[in-house]
PDB file of N, CA and C in Angstrom:
ATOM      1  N   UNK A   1       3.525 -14.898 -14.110  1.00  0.00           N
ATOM      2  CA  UNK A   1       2.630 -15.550 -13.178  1.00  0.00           C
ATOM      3  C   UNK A   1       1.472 -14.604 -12.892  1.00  0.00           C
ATOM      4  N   UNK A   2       0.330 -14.671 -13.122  1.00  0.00           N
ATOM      5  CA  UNK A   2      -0.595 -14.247 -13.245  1.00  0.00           C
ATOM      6  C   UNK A   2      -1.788 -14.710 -11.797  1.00  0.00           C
ATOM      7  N   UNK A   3      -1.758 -13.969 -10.650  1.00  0.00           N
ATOM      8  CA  UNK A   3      -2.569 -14.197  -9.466  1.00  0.00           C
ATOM      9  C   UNK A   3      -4.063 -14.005  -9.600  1.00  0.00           C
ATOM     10  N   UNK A   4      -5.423 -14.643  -9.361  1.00  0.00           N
ATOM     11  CA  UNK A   4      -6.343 -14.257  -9.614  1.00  0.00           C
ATOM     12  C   UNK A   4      -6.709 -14.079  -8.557  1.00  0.00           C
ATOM     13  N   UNK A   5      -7.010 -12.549  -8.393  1.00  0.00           N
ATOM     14  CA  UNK A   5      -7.497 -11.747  -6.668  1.00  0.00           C
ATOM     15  C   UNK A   5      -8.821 -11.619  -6.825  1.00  0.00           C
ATOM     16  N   UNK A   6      -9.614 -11.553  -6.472  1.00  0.00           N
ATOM     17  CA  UNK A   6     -11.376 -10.437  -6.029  1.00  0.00           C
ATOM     18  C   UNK A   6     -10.986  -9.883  -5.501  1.00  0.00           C
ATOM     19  N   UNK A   7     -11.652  -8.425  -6.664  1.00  0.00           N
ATOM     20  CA  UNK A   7     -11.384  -7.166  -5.643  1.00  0.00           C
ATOM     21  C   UNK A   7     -12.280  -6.888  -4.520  1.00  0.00           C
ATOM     22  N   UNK A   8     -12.311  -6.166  -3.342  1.00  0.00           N
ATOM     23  CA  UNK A   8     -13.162  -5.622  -2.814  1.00  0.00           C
ATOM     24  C   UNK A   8     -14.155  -5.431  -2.983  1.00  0.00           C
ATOM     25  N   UNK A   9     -15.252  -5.034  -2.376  1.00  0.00           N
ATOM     26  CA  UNK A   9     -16.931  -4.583  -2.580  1.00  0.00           C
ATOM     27  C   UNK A   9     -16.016  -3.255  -3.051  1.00  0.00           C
ATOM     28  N   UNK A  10     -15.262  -2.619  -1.472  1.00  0.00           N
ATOM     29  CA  UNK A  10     -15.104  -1.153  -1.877  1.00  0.00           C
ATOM     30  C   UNK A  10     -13.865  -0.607  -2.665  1.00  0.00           C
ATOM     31  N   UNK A  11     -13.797   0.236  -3.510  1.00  0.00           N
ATOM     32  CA  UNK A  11     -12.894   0.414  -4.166  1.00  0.00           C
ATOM     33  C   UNK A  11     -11.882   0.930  -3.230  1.00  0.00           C
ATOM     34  N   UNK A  12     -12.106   1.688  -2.075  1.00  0.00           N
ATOM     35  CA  UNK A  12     -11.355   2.079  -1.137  1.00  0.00           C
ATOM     36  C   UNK A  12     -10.614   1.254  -0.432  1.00  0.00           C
ATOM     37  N   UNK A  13     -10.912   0.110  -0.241  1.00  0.00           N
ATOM     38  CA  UNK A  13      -9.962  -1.355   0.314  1.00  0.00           C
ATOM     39  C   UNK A  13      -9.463  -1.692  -0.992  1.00  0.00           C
ATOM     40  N   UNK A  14      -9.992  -1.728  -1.985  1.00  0.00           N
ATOM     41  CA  UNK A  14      -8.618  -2.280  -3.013  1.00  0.00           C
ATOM     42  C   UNK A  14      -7.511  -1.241  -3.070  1.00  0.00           C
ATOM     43  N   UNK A  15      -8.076   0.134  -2.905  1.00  0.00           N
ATOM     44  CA  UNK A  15      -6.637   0.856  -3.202  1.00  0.00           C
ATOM     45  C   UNK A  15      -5.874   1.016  -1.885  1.00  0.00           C
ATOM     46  N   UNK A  16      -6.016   0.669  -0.748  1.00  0.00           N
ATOM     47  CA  UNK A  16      -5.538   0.703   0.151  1.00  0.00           C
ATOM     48  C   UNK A  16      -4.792  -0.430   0.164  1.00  0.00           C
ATOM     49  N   UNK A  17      -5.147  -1.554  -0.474  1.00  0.00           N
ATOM     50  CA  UNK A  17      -4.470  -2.744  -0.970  1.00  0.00           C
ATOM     51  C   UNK A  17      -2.994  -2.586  -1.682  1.00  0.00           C
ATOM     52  N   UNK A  18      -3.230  -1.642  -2.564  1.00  0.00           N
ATOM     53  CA  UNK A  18      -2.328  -0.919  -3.801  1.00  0.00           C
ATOM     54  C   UNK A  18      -0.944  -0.395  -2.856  1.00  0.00           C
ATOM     55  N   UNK A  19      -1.953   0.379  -2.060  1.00  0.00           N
ATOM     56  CA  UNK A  19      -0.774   1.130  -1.270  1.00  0.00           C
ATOM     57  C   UNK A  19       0.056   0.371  -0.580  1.00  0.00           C
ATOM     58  N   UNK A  20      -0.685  -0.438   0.529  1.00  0.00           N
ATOM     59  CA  UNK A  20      -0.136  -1.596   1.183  1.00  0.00           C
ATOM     60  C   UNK A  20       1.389  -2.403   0.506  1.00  0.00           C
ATOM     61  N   UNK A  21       0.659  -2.634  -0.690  1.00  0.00           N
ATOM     62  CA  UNK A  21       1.981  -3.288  -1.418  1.00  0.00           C
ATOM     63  C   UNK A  21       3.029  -2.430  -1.758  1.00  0.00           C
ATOM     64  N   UNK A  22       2.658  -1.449  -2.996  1.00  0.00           N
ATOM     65  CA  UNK A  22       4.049  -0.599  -2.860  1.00  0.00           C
ATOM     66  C   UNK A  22       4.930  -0.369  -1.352  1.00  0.00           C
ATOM     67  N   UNK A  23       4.355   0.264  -0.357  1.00  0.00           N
ATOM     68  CA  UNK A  23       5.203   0.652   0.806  1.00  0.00           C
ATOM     69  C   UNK A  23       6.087  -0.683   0.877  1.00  0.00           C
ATOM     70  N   UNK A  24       5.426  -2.075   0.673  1.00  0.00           N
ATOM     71  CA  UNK A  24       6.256  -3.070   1.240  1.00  0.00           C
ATOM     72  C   UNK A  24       7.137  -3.763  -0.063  1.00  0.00           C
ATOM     73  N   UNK A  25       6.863  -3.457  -1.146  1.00  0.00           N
ATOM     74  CA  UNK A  25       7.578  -3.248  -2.751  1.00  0.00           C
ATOM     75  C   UNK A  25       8.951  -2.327  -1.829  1.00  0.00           C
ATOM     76  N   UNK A  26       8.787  -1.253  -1.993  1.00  0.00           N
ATOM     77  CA  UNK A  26       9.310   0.056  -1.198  1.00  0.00           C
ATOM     78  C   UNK A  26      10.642  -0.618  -0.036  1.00  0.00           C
ATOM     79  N   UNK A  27      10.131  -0.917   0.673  1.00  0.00           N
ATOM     80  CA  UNK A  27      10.645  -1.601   1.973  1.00  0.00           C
ATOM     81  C   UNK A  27      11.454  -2.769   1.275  1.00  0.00           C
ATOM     82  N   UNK A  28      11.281  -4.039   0.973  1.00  0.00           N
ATOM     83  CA  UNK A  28      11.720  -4.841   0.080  1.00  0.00           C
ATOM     84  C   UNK A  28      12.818  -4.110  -0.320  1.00  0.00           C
ATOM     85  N   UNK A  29      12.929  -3.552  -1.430  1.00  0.00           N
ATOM     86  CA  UNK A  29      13.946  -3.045  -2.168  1.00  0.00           C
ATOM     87  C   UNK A  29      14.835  -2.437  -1.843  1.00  0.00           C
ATOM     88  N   UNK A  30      14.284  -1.560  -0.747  1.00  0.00           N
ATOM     89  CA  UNK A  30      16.070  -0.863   0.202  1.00  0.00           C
ATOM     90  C   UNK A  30      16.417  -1.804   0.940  1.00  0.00           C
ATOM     91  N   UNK A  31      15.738  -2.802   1.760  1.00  0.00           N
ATOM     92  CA  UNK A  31      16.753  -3.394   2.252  1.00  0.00           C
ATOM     93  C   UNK A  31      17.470  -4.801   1.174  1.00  0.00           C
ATOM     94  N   UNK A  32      17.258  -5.170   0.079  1.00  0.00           N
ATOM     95  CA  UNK A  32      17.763  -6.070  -0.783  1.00  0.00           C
ATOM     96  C   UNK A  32      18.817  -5.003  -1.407  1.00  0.00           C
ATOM     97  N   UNK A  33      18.798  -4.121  -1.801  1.00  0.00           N
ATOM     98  CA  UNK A  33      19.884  -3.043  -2.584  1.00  0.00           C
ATOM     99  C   UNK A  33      20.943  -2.717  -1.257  1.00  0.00           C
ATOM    100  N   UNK A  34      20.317  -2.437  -0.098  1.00  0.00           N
ATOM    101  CA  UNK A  34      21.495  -2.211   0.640  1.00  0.00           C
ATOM    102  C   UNK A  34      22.162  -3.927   0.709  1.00  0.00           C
ATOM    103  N   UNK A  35      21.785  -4.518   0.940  1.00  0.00           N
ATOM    104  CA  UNK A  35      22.276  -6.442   1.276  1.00  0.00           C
ATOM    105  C   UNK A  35      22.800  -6.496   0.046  1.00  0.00           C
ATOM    106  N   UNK A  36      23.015  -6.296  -1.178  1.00  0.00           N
ATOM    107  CA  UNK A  36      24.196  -6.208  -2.291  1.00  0.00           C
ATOM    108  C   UNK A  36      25.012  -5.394  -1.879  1.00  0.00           C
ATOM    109  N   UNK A  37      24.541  -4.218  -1.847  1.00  0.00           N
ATOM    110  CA  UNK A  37      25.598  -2.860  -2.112  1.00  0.00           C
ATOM    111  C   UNK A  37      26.741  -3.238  -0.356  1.00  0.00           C
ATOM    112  N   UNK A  38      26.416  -4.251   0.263  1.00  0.00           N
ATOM    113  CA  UNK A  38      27.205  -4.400   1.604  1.00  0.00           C
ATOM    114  C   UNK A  38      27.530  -5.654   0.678  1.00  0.00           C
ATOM    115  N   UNK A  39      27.674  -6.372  -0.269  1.00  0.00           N
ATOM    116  CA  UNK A  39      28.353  -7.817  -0.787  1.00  0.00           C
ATOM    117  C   UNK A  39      29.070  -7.419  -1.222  1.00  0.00           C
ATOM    118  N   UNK A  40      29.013  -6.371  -1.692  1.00  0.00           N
ATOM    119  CA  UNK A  40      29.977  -5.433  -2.653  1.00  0.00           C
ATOM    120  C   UNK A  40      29.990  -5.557  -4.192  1.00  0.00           C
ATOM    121  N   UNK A  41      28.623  -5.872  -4.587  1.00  0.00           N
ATOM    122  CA  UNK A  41      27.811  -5.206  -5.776  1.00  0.00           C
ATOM    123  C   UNK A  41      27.907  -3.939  -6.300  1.00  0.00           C
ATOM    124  N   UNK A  42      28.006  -3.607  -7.508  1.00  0.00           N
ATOM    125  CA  UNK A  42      28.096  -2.362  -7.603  1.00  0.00           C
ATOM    126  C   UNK A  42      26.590  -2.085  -8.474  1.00  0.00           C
ATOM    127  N   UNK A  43      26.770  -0.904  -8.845  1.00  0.00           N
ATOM    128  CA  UNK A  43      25.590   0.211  -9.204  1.00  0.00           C
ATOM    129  C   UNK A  43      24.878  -0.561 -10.083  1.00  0.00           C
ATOM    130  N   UNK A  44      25.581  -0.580 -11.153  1.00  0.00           N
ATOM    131  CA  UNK A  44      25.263  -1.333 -12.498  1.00  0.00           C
ATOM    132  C   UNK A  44      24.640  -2.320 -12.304  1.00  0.00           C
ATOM    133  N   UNK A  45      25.355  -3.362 -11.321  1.00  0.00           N
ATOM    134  CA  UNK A  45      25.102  -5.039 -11.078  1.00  0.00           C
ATOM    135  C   UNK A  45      23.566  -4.549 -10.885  1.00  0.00           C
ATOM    136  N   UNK A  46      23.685  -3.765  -9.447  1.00  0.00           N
ATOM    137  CA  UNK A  46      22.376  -3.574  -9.052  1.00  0.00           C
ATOM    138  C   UNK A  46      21.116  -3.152  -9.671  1.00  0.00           C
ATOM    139  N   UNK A  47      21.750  -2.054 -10.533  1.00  0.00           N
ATOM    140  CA  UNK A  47      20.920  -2.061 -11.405  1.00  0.00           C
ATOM    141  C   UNK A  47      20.078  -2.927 -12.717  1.00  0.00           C
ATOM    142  N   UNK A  48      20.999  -3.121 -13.251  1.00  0.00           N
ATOM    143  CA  UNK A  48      20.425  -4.529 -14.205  1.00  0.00           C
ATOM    144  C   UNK A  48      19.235  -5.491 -13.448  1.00  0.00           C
ATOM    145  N   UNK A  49      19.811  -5.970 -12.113  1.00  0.00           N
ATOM    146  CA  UNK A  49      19.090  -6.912 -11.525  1.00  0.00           C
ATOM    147  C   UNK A  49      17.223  -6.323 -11.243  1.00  0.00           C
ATOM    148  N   UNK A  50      17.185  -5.169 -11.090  1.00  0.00           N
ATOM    149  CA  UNK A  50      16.034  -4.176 -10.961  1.00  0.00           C
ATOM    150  C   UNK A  50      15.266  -3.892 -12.173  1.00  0.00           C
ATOM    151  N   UNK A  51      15.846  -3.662 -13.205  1.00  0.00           N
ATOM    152  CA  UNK A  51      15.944  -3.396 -14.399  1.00  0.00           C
ATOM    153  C   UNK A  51      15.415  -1.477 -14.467  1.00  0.00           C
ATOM    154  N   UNK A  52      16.600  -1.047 -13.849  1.00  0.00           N
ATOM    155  CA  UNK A  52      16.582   0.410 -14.107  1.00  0.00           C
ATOM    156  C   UNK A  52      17.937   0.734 -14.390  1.00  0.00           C
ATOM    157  N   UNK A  53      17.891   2.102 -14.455  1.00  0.00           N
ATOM    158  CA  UNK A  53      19.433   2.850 -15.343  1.00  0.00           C
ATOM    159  C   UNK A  53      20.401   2.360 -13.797  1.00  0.00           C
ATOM    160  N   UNK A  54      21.533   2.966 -13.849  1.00  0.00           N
ATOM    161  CA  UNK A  54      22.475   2.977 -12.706  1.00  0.00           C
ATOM    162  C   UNK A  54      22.185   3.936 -12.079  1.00  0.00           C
ATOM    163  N   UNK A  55      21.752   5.212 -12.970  1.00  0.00           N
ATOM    164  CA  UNK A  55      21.317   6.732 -12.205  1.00  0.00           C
ATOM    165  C   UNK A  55      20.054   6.711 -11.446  1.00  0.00           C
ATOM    166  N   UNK A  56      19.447   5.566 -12.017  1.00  0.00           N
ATOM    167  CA  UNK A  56      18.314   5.744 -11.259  1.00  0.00           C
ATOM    168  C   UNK A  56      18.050   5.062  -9.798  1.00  0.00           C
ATOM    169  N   UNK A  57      19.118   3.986  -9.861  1.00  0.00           N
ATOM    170  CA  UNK A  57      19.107   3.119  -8.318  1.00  0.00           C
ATOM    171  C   UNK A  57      20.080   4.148  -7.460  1.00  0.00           C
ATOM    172  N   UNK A  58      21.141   4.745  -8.228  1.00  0.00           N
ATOM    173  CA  UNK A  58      22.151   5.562  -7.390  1.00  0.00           C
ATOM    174  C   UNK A  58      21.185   6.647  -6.721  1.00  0.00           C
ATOM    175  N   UNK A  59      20.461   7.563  -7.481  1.00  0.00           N
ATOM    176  CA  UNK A  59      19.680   8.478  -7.253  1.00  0.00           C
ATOM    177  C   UNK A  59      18.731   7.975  -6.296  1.00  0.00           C
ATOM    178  N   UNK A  60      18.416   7.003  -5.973  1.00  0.00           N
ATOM    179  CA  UNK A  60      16.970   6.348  -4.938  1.00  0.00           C
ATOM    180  C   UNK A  60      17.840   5.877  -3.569  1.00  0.00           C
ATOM    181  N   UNK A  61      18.583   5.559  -3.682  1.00  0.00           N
ATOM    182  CA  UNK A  61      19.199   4.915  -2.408  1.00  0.00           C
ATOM    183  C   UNK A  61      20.537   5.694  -2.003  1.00  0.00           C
ATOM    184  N   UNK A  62      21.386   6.029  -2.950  1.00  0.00           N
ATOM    185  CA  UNK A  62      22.854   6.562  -2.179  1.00  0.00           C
ATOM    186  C   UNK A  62      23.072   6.962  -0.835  1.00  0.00           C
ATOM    187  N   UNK A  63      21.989   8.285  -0.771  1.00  0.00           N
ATOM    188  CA  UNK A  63      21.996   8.892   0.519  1.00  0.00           C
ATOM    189  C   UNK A  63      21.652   7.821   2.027  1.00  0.00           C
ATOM    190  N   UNK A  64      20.175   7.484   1.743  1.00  0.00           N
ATOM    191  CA  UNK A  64      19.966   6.323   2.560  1.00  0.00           C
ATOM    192  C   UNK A  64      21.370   5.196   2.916  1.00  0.00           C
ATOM    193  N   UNK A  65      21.607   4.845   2.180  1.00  0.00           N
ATOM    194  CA  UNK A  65      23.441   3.955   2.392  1.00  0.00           C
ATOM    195  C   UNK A  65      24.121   4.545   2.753  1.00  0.00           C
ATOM    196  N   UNK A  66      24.468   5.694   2.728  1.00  0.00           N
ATOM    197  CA  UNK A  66      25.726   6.334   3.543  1.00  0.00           C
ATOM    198  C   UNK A  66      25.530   6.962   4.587  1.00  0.00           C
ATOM    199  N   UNK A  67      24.146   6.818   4.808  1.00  0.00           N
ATOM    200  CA  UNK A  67      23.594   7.120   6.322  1.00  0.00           C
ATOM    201  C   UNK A  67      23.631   6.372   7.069  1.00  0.00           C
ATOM    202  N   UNK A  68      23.507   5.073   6.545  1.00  0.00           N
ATOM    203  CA  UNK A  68      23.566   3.377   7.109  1.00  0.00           C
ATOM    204  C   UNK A  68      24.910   3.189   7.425  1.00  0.00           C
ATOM    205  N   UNK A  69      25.546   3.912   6.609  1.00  0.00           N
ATOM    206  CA  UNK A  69      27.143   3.501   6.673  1.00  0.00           C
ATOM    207  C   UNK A  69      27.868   2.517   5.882  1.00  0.00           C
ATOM    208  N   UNK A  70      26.690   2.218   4.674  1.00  0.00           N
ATOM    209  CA  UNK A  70      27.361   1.231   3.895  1.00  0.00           C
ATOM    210  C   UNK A  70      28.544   1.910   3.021  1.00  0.00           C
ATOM    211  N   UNK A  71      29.607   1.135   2.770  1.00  0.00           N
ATOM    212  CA  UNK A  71      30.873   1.596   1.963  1.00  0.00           C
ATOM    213  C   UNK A  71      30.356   0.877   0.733  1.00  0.00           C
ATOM    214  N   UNK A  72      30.358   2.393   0.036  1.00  0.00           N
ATOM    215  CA  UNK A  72      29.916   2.151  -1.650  1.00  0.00           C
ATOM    216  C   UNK A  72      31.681   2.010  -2.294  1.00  0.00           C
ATOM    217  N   UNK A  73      30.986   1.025  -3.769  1.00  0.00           N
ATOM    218  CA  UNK A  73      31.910   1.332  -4.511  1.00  0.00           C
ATOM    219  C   UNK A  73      32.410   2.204  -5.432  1.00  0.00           C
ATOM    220  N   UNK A  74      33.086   3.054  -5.719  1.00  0.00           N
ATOM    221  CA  UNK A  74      33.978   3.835  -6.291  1.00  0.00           C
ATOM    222  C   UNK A  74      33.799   2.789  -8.284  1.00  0.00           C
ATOM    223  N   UNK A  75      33.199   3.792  -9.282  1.00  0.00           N
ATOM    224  CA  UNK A  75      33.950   3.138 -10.344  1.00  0.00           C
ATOM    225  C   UNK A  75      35.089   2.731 -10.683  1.00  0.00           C
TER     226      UNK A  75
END
């Protein structure tokens, strides 16, 4: 799906645009990875669905979840 935006006059509001989204890309994604990883999804599942390694969703979130207090799964 292909959105057709106009950018800004200033290049400085489009990239502030950029940013805008990642943080909320960012935001989005820990709380959807924690809302599996509490269904009791595991790494892999989660991963696939993202389309990154397992090391790489484990490595981005673990800590954050067990700070939350979510109970991870064990392979």
């Amino acid at each position: 799906m292909l959105i057709d935006l106009t950018s800004p006059e200033d290049p400085a509001d489009g990239l502030a645009a950029v940013v805008a989204l990642r943080r909320l890309a960012e935001q989005l994604e820990a709380a959807e990875v924690e809302r599996a990883m509490r269904a009791g999804w595991s790494w892999p599942e989660v991963a696939e669905a993202l389309g990154v390694t397992r090391q790489a969703v484990h490595k981005k979130h673990v800590k954050r979840l067990i700070a939350a207090g979510v109970e991870l799964r064990r392979r």
